[in-house]
PDB file of N, CA and C in Angstrom:
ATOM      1  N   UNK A   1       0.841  -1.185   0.000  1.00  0.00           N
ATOM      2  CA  UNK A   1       0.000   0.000   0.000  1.00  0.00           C
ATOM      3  C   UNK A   1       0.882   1.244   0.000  1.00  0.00           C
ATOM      4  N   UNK A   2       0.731   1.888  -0.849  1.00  0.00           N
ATOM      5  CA  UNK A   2       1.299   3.246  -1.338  1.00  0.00           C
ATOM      6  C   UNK A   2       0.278   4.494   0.003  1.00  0.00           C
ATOM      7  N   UNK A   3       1.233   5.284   0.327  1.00  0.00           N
ATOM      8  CA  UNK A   3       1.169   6.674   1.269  1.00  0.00           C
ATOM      9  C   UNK A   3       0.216   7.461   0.448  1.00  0.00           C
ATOM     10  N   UNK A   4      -0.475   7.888   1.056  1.00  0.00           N
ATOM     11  CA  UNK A   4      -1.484   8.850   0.076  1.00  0.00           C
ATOM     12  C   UNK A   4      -0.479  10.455  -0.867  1.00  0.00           C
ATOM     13  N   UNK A   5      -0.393  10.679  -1.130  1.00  0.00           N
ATOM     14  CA  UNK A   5      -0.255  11.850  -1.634  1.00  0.00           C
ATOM     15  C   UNK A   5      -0.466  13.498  -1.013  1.00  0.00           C
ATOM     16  N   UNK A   6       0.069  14.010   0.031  1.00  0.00           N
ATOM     17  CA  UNK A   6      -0.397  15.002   0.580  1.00  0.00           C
ATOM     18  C   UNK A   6      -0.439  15.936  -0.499  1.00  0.00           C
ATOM     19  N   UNK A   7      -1.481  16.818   0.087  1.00  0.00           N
ATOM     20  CA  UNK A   7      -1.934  18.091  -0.290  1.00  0.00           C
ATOM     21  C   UNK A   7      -0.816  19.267  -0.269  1.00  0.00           C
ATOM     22  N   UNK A   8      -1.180  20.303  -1.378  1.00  0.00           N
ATOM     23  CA  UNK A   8      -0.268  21.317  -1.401  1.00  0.00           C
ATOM     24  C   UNK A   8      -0.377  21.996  -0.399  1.00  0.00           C
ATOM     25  N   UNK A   9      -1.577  22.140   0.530  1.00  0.00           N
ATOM     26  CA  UNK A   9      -1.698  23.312   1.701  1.00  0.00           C
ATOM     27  C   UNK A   9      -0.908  22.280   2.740  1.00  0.00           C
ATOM     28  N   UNK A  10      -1.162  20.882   2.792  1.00  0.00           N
ATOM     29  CA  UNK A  10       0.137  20.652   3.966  1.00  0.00           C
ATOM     30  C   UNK A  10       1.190  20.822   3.573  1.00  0.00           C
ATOM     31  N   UNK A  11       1.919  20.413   2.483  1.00  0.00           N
ATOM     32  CA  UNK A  11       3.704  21.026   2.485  1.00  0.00           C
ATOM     33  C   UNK A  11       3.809  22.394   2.215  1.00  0.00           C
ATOM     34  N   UNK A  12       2.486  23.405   2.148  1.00  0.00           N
ATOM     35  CA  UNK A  12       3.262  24.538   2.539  1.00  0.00           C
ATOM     36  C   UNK A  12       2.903  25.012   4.091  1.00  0.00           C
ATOM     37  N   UNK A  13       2.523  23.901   4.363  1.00  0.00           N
ATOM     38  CA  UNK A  13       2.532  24.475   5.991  1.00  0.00           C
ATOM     39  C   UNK A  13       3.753  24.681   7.014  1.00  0.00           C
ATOM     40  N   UNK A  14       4.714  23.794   6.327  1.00  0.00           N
ATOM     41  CA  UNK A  14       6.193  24.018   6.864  1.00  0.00           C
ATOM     42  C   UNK A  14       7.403  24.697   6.254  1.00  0.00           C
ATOM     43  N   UNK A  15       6.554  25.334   5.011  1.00  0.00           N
ATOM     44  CA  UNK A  15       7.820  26.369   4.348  1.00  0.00           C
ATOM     45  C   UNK A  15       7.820  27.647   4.676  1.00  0.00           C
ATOM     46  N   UNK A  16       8.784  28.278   4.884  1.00  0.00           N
ATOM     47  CA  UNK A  16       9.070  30.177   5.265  1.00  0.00           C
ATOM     48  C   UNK A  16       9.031  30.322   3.868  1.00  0.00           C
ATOM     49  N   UNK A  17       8.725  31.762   4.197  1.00  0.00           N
ATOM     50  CA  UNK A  17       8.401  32.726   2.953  1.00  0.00           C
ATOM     51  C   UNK A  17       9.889  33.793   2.777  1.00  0.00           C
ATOM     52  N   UNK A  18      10.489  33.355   1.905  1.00  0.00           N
ATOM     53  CA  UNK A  18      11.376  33.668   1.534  1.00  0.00           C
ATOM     54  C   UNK A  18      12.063  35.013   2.377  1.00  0.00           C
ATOM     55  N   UNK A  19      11.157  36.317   2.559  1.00  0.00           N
ATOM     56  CA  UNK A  19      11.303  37.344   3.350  1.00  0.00           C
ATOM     57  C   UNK A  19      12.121  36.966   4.836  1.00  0.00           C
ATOM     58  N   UNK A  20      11.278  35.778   5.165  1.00  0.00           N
ATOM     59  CA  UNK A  20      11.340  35.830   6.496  1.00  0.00           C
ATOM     60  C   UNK A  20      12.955  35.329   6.963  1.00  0.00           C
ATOM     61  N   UNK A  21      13.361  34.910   5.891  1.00  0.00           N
ATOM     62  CA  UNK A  21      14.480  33.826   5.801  1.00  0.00           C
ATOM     63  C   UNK A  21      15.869  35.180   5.842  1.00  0.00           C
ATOM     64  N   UNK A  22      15.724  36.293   5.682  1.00  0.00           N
ATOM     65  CA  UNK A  22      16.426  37.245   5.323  1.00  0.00           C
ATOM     66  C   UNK A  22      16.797  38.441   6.610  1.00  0.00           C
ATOM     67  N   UNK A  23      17.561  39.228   6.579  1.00  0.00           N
ATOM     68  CA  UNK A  23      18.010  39.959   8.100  1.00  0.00           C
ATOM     69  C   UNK A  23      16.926  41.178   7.816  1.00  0.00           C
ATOM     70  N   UNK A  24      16.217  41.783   8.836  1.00  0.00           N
ATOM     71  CA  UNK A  24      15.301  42.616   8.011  1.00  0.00           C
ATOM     72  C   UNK A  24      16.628  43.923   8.022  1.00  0.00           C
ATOM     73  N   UNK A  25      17.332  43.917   8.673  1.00  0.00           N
ATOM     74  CA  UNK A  25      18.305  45.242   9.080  1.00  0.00           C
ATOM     75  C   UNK A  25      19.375  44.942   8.146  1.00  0.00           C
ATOM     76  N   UNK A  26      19.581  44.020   7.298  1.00  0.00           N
ATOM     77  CA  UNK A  26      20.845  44.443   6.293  1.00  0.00           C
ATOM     78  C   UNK A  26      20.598  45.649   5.494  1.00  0.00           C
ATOM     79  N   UNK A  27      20.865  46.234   4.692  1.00  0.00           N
ATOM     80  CA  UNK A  27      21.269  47.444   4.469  1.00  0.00           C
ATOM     81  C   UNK A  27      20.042  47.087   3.510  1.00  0.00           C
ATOM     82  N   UNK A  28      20.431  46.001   2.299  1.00  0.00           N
ATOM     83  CA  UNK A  28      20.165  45.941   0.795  1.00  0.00           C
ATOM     84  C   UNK A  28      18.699  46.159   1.382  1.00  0.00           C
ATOM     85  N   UNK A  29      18.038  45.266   2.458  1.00  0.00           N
ATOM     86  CA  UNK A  29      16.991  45.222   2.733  1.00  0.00           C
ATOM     87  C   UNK A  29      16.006  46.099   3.252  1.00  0.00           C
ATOM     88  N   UNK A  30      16.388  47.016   3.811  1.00  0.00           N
ATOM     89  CA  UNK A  30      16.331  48.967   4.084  1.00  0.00           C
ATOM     90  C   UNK A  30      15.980  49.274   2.700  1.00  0.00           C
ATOM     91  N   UNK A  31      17.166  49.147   1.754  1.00  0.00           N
ATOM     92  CA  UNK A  31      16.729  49.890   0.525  1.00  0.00           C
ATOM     93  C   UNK A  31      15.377  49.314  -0.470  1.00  0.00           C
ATOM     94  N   UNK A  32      15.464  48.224  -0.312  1.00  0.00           N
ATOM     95  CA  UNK A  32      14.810  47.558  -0.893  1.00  0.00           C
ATOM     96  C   UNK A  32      12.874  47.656  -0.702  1.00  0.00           C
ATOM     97  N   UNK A  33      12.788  48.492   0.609  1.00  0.00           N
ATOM     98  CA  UNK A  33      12.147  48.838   1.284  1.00  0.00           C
ATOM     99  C   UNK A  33      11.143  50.253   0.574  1.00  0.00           C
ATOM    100  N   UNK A  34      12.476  50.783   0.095  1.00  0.00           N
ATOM    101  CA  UNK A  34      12.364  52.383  -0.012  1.00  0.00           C
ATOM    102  C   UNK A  34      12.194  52.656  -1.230  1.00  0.00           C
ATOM    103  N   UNK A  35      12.714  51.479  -2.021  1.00  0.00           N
ATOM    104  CA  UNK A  35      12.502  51.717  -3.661  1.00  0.00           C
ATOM    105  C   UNK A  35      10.669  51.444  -3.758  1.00  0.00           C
ATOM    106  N   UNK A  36      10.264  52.665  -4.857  1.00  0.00           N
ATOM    107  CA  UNK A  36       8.930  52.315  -5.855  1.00  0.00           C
ATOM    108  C   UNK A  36       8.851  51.212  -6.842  1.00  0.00           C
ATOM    109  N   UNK A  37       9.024  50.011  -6.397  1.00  0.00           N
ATOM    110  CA  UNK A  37       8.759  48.963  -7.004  1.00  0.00           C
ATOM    111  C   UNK A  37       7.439  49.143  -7.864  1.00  0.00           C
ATOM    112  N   UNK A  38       6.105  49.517  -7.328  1.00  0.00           N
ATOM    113  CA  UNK A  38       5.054  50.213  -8.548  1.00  0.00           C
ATOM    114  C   UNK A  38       5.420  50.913  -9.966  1.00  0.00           C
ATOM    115  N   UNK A  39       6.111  51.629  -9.263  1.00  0.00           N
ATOM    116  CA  UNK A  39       7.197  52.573 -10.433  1.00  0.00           C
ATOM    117  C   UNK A  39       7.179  51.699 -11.474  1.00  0.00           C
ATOM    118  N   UNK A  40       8.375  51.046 -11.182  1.00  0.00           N
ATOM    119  CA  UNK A  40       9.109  50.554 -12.596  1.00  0.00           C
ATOM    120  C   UNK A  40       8.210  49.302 -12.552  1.00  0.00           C
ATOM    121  N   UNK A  41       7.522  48.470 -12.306  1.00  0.00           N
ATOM    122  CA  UNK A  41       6.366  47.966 -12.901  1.00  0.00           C
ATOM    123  C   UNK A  41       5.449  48.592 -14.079  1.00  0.00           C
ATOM    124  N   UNK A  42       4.867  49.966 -13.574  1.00  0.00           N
ATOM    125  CA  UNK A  42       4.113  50.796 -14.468  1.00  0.00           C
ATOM    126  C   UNK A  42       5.271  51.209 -15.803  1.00  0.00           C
ATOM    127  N   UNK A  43       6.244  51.442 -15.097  1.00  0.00           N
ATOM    128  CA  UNK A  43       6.983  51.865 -16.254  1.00  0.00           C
ATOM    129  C   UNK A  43       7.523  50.721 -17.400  1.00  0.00           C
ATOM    130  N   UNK A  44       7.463  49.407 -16.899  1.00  0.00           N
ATOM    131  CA  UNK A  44       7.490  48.206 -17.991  1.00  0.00           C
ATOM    132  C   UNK A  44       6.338  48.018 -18.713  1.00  0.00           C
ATOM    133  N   UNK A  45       5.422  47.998 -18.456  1.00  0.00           N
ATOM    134  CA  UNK A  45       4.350  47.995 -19.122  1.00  0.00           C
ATOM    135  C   UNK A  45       4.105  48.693 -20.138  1.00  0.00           C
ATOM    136  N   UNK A  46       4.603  50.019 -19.739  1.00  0.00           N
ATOM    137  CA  UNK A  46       4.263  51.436 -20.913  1.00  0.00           C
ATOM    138  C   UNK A  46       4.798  51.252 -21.720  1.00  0.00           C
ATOM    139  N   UNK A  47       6.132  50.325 -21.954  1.00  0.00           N
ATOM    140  CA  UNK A  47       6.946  50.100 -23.006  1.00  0.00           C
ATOM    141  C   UNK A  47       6.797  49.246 -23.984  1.00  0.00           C
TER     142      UNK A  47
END
């Protein structure tokens, strides 16, 4: 007898979200903060 197959909502019940995995106080991550990511979204599009 074969293990059933779990569901996608149980194996993501034990994964971090990438963010969390990261220092929130490194620098890059400050900036990263501060940039208009909307911005240059809107601005790819227009192109």
């Amino acid at each position: 007898m074969q293990p059933k197959p779990q569901s996608r909502d149980a194996f993501e019940l034990f994964q971090s979200h990438f963010d969390q995995l990261l220092n929130p106080r490194h620098e890059l991550i400050q900036l990263a903060r501060k940039i208009d990511w909307e911005r240059f979204e809107a601005a790819r599009h227009y192109y």
